[in-house]
PDB file of N, CA and C in Angstrom:
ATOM      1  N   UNK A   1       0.848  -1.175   0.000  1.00  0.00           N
ATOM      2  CA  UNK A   1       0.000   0.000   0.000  1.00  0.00           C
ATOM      3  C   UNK A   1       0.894   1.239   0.000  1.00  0.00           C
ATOM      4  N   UNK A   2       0.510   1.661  -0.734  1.00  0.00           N
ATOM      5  CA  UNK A   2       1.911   3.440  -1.247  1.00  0.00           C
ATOM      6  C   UNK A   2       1.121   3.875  -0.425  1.00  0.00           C
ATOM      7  N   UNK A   3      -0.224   4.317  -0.034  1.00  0.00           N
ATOM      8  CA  UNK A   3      -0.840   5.508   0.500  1.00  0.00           C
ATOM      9  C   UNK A   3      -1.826   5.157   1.672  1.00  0.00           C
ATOM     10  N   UNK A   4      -2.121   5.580   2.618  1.00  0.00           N
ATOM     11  CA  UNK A   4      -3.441   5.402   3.843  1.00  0.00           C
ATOM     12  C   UNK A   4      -4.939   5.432   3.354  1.00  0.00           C
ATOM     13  N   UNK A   5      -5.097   3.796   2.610  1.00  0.00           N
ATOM     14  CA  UNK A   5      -6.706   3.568   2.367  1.00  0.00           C
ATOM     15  C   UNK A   5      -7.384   4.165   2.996  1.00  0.00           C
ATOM     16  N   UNK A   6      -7.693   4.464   4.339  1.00  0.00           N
ATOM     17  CA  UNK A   6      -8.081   4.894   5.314  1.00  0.00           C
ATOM     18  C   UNK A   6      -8.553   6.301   5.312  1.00  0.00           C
ATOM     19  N   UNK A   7      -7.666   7.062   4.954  1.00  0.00           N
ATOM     20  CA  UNK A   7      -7.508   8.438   4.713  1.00  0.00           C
ATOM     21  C   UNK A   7      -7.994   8.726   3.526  1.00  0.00           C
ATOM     22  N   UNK A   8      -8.062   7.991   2.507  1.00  0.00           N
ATOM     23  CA  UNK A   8      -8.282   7.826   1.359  1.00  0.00           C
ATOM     24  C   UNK A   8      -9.798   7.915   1.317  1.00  0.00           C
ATOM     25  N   UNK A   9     -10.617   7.002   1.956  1.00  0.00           N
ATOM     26  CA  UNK A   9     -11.938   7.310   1.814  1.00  0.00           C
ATOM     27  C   UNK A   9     -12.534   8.212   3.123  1.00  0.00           C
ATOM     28  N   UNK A  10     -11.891   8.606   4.101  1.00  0.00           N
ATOM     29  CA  UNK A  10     -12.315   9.930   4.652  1.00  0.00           C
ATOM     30  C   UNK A  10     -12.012  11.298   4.068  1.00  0.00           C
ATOM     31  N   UNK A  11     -10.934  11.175   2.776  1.00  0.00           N
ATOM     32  CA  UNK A  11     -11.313  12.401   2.427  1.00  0.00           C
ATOM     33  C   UNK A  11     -12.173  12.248   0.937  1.00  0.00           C
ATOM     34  N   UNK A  12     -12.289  10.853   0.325  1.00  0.00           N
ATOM     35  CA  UNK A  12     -13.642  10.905  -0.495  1.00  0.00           C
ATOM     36  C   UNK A  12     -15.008  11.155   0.288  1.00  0.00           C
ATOM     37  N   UNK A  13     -15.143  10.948   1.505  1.00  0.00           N
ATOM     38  CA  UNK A  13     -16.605  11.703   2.084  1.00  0.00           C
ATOM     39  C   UNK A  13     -16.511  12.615   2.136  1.00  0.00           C
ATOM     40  N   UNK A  14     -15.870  13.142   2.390  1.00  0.00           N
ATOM     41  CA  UNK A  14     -15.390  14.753   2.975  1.00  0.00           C
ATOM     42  C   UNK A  14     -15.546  15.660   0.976  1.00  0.00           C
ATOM     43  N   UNK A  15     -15.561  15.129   0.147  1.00  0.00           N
ATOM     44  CA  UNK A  15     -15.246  15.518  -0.864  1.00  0.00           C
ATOM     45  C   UNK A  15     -16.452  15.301  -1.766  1.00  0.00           C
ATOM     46  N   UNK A  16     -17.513  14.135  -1.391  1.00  0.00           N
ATOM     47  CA  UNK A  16     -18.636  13.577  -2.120  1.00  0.00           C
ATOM     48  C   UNK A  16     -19.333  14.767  -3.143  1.00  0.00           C
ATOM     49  N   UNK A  17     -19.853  15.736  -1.950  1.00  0.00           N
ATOM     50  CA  UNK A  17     -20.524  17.108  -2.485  1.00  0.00           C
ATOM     51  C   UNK A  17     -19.883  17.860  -3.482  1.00  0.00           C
ATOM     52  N   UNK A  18     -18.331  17.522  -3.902  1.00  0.00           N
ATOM     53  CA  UNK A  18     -18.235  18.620  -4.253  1.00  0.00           C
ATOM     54  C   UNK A  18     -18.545  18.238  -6.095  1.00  0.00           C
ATOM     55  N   UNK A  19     -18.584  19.172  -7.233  1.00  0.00           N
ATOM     56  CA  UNK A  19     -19.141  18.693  -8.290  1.00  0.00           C
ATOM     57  C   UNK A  19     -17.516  18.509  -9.001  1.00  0.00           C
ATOM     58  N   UNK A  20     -17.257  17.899  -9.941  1.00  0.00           N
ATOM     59  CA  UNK A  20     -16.171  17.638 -10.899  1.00  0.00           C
ATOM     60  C   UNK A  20     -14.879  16.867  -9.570  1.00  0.00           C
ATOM     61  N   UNK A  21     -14.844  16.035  -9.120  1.00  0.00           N
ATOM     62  CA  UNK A  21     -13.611  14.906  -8.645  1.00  0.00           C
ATOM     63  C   UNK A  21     -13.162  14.143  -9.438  1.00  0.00           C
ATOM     64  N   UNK A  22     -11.715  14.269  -9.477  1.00  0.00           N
ATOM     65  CA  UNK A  22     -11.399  13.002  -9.924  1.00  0.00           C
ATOM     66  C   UNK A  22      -9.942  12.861  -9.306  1.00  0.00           C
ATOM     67  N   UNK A  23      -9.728  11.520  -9.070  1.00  0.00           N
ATOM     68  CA  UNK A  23      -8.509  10.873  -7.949  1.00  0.00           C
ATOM     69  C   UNK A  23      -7.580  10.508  -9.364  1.00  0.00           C
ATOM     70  N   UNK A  24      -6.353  11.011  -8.825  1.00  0.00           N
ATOM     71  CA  UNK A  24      -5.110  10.841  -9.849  1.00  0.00           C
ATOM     72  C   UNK A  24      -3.718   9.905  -8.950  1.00  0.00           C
ATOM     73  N   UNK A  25      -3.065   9.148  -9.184  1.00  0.00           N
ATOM     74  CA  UNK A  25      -2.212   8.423  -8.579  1.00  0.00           C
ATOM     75  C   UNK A  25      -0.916   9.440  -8.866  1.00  0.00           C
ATOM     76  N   UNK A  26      -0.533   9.613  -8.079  1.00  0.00           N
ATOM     77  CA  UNK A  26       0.648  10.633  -8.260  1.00  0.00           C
ATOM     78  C   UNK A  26       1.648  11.206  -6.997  1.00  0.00           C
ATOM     79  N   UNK A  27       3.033  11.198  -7.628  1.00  0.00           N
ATOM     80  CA  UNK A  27       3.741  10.873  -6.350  1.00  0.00           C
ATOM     81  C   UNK A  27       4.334  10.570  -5.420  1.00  0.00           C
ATOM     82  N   UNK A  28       3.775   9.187  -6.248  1.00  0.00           N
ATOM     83  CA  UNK A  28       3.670   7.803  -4.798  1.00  0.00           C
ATOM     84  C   UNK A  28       2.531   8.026  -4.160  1.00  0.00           C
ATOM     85  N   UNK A  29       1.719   8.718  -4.068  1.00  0.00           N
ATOM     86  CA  UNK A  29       0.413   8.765  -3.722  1.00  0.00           C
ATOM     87  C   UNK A  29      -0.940   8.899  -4.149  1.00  0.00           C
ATOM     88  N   UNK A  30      -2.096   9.411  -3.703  1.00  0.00           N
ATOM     89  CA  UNK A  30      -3.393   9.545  -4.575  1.00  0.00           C
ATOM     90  C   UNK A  30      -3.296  11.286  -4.195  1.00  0.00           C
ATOM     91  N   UNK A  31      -3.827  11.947  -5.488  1.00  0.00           N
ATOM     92  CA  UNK A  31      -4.175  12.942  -5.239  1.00  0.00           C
ATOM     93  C   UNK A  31      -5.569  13.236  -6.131  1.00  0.00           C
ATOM     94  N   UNK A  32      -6.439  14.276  -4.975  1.00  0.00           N
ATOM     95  CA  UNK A  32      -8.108  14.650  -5.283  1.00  0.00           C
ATOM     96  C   UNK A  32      -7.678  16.135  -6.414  1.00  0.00           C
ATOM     97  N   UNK A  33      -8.651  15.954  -7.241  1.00  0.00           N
ATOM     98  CA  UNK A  33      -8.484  17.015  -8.193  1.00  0.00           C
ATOM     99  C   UNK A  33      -9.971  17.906  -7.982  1.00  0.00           C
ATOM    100  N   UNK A  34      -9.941  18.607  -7.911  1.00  0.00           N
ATOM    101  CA  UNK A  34     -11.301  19.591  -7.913  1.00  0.00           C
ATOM    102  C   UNK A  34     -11.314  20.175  -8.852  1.00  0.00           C
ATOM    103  N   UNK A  35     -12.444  20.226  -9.496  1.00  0.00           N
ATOM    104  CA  UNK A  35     -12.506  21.292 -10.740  1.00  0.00           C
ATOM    105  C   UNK A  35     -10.879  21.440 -11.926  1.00  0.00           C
ATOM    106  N   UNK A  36     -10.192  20.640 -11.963  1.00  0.00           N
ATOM    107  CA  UNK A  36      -9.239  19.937 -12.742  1.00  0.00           C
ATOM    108  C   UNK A  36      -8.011  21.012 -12.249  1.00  0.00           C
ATOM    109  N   UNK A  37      -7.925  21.440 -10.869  1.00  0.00           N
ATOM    110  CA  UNK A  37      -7.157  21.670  -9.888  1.00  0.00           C
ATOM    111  C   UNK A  37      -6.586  20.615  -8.671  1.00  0.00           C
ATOM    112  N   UNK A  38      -5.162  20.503  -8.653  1.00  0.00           N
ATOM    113  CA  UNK A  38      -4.888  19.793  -7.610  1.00  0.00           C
ATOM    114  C   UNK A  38      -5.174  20.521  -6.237  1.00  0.00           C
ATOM    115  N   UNK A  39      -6.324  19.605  -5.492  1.00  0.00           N
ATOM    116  CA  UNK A  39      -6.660  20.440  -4.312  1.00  0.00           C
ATOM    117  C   UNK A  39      -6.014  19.609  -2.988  1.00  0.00           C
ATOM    118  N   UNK A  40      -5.970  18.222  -2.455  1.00  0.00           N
ATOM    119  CA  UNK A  40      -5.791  17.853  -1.721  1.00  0.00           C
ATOM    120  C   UNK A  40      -5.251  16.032  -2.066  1.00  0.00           C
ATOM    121  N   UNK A  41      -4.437  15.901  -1.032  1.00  0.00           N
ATOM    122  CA  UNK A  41      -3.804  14.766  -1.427  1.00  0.00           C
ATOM    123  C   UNK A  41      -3.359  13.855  -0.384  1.00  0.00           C
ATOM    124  N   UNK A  42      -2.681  12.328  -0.608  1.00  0.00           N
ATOM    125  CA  UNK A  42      -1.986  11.620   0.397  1.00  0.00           C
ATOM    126  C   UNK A  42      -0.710  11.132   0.255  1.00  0.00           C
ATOM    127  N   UNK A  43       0.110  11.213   1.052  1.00  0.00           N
ATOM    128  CA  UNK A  43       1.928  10.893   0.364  1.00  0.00           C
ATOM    129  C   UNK A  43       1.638   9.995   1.779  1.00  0.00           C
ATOM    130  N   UNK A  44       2.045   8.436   1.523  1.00  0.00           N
ATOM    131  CA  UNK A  44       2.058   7.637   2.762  1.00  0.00           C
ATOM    132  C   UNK A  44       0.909   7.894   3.498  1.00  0.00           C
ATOM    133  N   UNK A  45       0.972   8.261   4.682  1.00  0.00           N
ATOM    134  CA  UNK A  45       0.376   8.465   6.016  1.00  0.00           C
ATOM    135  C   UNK A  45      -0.047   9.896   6.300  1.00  0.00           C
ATOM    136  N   UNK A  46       0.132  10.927   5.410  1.00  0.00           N
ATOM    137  CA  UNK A  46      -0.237  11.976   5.725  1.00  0.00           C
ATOM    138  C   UNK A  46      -0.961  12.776   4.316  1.00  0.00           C
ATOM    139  N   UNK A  47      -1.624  13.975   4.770  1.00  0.00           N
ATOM    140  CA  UNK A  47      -2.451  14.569   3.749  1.00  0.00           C
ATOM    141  C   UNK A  47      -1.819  15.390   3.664  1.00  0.00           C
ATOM    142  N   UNK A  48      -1.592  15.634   2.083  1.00  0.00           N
ATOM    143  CA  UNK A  48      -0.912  16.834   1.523  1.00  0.00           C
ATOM    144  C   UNK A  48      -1.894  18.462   1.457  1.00  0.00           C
ATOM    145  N   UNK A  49      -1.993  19.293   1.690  1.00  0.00           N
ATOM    146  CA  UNK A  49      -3.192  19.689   1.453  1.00  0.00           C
ATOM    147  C   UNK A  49      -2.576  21.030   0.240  1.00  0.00           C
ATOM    148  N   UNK A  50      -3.331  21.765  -0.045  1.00  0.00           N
ATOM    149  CA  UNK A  50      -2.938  22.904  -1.141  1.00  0.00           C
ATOM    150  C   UNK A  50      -3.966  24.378  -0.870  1.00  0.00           C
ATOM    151  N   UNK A  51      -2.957  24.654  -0.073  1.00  0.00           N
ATOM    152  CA  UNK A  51      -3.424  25.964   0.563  1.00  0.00           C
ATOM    153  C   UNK A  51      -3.114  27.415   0.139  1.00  0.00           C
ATOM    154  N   UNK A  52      -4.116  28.702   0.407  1.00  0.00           N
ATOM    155  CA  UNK A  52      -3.457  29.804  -0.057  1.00  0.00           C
ATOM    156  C   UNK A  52      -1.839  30.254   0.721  1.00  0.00           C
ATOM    157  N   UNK A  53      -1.318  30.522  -0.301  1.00  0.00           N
ATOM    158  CA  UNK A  53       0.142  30.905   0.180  1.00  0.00           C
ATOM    159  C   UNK A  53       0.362  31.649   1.014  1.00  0.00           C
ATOM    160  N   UNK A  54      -0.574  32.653   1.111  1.00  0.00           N
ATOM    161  CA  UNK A  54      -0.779  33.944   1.967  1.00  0.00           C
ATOM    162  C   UNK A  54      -0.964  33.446   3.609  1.00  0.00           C
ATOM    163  N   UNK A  55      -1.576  31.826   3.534  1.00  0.00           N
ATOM    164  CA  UNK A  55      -2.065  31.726   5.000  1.00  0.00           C
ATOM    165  C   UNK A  55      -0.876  30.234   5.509  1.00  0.00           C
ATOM    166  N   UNK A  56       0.036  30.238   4.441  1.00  0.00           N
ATOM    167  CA  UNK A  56       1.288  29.133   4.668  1.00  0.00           C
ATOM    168  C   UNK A  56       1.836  29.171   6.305  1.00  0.00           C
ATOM    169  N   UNK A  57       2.489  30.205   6.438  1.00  0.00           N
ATOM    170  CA  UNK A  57       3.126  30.529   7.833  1.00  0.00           C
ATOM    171  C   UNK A  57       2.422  29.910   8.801  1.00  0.00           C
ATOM    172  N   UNK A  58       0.889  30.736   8.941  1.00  0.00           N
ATOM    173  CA  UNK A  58      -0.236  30.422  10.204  1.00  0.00           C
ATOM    174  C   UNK A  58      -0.339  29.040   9.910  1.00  0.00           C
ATOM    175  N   UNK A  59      -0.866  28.164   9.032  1.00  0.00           N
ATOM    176  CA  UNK A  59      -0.927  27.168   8.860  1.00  0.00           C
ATOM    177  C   UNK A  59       0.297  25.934   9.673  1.00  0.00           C
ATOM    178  N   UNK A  60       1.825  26.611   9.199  1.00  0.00           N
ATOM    179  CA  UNK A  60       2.752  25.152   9.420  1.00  0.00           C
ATOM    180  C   UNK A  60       3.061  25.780  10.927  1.00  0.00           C
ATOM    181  N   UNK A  61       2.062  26.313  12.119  1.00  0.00           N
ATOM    182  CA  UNK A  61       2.366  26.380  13.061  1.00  0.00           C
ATOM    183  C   UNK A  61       1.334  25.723  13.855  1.00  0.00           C
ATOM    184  N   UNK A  62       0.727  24.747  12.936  1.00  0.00           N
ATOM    185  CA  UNK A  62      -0.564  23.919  13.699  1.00  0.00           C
ATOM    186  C   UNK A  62      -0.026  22.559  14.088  1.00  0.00           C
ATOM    187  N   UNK A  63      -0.414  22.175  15.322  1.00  0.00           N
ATOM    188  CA  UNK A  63      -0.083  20.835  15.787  1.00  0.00           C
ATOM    189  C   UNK A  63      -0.238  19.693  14.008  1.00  0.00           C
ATOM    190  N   UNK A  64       0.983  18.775  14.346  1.00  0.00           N
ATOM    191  CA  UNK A  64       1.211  18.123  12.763  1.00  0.00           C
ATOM    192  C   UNK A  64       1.476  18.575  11.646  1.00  0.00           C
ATOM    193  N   UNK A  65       1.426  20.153  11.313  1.00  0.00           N
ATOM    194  CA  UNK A  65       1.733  19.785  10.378  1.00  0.00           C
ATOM    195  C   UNK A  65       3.026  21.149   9.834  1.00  0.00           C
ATOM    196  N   UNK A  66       3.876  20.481   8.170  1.00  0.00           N
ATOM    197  CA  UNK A  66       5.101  21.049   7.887  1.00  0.00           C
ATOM    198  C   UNK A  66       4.768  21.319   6.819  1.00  0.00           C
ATOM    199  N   UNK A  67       5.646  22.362   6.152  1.00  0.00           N
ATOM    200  CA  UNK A  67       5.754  22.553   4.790  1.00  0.00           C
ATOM    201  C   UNK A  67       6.371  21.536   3.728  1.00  0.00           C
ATOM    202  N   UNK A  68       5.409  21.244   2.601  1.00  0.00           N
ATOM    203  CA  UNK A  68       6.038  20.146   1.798  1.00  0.00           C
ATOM    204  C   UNK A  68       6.928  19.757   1.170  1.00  0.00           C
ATOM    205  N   UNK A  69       7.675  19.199   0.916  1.00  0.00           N
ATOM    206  CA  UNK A  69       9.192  18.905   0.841  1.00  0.00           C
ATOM    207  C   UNK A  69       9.823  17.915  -0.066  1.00  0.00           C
ATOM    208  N   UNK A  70       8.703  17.840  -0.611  1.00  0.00           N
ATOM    209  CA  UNK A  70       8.298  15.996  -1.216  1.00  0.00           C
ATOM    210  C   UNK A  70       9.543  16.243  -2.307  1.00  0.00           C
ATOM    211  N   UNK A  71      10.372  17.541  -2.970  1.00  0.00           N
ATOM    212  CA  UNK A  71      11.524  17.320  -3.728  1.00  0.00           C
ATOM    213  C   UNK A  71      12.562  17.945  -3.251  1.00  0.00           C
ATOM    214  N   UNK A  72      12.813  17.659  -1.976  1.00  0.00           N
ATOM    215  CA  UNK A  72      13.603  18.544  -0.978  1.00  0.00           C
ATOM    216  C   UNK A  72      14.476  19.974  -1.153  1.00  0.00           C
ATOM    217  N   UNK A  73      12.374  20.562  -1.747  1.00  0.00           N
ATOM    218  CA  UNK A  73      12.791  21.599  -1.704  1.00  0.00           C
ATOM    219  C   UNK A  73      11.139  22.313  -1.316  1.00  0.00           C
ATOM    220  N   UNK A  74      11.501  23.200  -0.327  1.00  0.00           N
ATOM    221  CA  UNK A  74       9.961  23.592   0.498  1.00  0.00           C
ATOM    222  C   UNK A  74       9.166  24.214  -0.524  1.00  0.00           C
ATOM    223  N   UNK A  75       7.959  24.095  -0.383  1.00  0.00           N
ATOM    224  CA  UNK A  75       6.780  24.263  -1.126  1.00  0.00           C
ATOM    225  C   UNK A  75       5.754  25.378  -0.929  1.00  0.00           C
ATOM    226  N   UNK A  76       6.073  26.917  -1.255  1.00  0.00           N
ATOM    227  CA  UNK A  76       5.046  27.605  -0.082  1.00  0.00           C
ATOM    228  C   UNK A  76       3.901  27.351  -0.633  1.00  0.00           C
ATOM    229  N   UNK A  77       2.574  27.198  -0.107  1.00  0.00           N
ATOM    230  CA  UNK A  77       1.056  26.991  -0.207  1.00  0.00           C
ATOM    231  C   UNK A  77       0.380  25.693  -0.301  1.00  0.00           C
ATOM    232  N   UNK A  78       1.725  24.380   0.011  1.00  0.00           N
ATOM    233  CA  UNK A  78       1.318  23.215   0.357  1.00  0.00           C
ATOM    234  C   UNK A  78       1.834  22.593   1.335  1.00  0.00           C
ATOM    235  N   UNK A  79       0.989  22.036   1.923  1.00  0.00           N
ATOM    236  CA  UNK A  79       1.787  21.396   3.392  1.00  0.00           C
ATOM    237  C   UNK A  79       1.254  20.123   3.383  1.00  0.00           C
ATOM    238  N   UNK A  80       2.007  19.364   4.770  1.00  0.00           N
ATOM    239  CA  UNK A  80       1.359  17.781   5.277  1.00  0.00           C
ATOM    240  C   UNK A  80       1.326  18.012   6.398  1.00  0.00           C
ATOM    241  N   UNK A  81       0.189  17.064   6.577  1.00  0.00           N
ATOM    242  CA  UNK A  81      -0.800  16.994   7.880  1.00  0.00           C
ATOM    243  C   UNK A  81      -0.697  15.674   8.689  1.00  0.00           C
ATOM    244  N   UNK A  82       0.330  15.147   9.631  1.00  0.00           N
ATOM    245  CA  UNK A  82       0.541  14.327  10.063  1.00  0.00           C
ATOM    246  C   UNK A  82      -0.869  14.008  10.414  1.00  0.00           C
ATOM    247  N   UNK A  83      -1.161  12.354  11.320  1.00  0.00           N
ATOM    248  CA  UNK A  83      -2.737  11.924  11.523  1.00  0.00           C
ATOM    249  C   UNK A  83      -2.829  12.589  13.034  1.00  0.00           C
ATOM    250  N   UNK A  84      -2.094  13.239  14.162  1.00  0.00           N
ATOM    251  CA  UNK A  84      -2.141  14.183  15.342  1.00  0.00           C
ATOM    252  C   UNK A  84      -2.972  15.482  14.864  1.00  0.00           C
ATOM    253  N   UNK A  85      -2.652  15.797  13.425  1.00  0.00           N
ATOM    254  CA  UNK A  85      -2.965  17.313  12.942  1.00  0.00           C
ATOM    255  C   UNK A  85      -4.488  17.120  12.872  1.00  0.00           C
ATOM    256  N   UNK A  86      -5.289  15.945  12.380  1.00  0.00           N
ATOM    257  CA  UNK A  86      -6.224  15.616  11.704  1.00  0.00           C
ATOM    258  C   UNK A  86      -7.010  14.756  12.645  1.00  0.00           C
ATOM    259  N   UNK A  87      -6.645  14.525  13.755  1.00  0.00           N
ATOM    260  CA  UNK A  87      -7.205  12.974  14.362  1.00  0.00           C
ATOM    261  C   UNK A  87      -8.819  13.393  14.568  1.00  0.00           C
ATOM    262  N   UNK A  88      -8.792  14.575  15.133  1.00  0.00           N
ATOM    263  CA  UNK A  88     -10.664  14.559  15.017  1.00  0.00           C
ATOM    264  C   UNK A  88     -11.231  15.174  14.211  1.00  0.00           C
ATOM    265  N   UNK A  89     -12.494  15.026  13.753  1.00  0.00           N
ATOM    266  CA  UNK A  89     -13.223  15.348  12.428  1.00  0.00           C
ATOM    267  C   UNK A  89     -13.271  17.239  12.533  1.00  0.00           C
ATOM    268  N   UNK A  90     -13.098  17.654  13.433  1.00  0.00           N
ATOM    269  CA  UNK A  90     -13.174  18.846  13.250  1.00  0.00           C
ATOM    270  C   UNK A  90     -11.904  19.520  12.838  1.00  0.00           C
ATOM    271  N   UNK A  91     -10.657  19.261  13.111  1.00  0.00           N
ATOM    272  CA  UNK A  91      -9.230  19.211  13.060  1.00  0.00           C
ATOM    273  C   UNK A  91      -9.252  18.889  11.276  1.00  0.00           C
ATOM    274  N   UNK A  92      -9.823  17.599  10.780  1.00  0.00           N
ATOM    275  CA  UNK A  92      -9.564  16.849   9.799  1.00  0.00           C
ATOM    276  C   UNK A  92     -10.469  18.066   8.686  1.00  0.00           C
ATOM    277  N   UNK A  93     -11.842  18.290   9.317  1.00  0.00           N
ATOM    278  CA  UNK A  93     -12.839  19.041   8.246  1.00  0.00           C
ATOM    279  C   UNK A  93     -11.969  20.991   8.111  1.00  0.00           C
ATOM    280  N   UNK A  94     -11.564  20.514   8.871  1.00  0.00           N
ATOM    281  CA  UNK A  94     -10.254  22.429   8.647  1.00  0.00           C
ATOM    282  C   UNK A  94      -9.698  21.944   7.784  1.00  0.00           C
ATOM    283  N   UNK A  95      -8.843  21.442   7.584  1.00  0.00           N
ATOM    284  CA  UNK A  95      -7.934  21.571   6.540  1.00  0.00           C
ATOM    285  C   UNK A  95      -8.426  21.010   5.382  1.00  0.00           C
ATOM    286  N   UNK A  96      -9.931  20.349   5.368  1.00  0.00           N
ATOM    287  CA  UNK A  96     -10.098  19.886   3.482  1.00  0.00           C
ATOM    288  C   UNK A  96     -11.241  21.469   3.708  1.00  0.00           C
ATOM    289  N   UNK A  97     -11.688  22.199   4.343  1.00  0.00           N
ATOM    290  CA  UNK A  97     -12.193  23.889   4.396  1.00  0.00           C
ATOM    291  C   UNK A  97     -11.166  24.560   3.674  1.00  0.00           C
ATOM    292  N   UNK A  98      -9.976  24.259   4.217  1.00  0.00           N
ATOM    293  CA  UNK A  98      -8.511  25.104   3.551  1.00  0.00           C
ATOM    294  C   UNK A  98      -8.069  24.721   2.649  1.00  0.00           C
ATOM    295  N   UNK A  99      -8.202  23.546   2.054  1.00  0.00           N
ATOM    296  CA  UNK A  99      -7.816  23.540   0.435  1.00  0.00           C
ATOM    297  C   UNK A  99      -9.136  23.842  -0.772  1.00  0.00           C
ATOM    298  N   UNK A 100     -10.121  23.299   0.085  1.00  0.00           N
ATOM    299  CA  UNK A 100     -11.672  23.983  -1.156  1.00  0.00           C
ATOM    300  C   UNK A 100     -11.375  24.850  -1.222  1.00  0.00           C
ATOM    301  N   UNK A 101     -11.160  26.347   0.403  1.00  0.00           N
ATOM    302  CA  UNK A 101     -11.445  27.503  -0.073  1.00  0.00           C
ATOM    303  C   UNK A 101     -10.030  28.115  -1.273  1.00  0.00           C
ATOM    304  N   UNK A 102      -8.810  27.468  -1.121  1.00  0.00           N
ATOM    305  CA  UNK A 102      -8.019  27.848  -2.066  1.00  0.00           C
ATOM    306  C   UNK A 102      -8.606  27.876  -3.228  1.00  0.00           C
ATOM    307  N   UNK A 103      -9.026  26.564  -3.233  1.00  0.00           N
ATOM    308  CA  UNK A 103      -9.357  25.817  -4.938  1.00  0.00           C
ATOM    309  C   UNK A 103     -10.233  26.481  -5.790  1.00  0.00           C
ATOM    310  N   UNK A 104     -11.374  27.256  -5.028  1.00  0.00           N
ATOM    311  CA  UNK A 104     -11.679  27.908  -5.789  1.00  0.00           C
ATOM    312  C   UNK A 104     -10.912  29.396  -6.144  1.00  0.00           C
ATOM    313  N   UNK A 105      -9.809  29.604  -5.152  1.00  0.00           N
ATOM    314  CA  UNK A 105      -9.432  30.545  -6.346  1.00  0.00           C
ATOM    315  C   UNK A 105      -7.839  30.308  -6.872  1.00  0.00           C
ATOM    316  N   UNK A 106      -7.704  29.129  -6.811  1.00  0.00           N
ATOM    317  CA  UNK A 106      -6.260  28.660  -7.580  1.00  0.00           C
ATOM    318  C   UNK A 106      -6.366  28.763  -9.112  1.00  0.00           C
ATOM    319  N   UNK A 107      -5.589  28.559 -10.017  1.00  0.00           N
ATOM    320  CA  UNK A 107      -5.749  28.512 -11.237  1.00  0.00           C
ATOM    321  C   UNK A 107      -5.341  27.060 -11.825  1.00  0.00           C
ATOM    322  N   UNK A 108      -5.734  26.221 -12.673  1.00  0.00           N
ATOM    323  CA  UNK A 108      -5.760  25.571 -13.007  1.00  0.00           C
ATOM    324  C   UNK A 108      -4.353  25.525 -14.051  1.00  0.00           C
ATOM    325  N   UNK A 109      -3.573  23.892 -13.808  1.00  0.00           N
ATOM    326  CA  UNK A 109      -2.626  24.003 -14.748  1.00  0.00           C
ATOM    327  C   UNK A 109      -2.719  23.330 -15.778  1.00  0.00           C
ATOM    328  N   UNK A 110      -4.491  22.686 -16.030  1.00  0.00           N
ATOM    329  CA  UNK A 110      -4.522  22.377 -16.988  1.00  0.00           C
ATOM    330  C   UNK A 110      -4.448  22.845 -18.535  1.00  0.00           C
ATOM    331  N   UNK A 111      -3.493  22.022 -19.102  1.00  0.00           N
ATOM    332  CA  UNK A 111      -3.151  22.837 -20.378  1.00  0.00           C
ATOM    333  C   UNK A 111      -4.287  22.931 -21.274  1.00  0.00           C
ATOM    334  N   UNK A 112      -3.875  23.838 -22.067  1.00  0.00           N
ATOM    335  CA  UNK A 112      -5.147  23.909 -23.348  1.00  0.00           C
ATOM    336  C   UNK A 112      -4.557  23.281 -24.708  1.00  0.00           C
ATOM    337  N   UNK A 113      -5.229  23.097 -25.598  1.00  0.00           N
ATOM    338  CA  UNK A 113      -5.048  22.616 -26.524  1.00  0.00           C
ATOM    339  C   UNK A 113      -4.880  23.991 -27.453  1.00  0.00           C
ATOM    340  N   UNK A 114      -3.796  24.682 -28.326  1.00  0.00           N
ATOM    341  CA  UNK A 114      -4.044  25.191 -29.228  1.00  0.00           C
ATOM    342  C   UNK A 114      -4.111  24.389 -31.147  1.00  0.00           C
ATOM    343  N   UNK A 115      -5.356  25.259 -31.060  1.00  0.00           N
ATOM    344  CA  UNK A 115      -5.636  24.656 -32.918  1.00  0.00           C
ATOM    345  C   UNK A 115      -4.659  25.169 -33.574  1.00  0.00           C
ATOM    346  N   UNK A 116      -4.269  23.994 -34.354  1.00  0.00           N
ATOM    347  CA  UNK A 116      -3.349  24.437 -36.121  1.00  0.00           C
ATOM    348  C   UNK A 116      -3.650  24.858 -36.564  1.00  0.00           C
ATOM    349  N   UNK A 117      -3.281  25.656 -37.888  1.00  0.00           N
ATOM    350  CA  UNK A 117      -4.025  25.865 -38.766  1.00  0.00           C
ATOM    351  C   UNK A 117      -3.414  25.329 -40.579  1.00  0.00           C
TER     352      UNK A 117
END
C-alpha cells in the first residue's frame, strides 16, 4: 500500500458534495483534483493539502503539520498533515475547508489545446 486507504476514503466523504472529482495516482500517492485543480492529497500516512500561500506561515504552526518537501525543496502553499494534525473530524474538516477555499481561487494548470491551422 503506497498511500493510507483509510484516509483515502475519509477524504472521499469529505469531498462527495463537491461537483467535478477526480482521484489521480501521483507521487507515490493519490491525489483529489477539484474542478481539474490539484486540491488535496496523500503521500504515505499523511495529507498533503494545497493551501493559499498567503495563509502558509499560520498554517505550518498547527499541531502536525510542515511545509512540503516531497523534492527537498519547500513548497510555499502546500503542506502535510501528520494523523495528530487531523485525528478529530473537526481538526480533519479544517484543513479539506482550507484547500476547497483555495481551490476555488487557484488557477488551473490544466493545459489547453491550441488549434493548427
Amino acid at each position: 500500500m503506497a498511500y493510507n486507504e483509510g484516509l483515502a476514503d475519509r477524504i472521499r466523504e469529505a469531498l462527495q458534495y463537491q461537483p467535478d472529482i477526480k482521484e489521480k495516482e501521483m507521487m507515490g500517492g493519490l491525489t483529489f483534483m477539484v474542478n481539474d485543480k490539484m486540491c488535496v492529497g496523500i503521500i504515505k500516512d499523511e495529507m498533503m493539502c494545497r493551501i493559499d500561500p498567503n495563509f502558509h506561515e499560520t498554517a505550518i504552526e498547527k499541531t502536525g503539520c510542515r511545509t512540503m518537501d516531497f523534492t527537498k525543496r519547500p513548497m510555499k502553499g502546500y503542506v502535510m498533515v501528520e494523523d495528530i494534525g487531523m485525528h478529530t473530524d473537526e481538526e480533519f474538516d479544517y484543513w479539506i475547508s482550507l484547500c476547497l477555499e483555495f481551490n476555488s481561487k487557484a488557477k488551473s494548470s490544466k493545459k489547453k489545446t491550441i488549434k493548427q491551422t
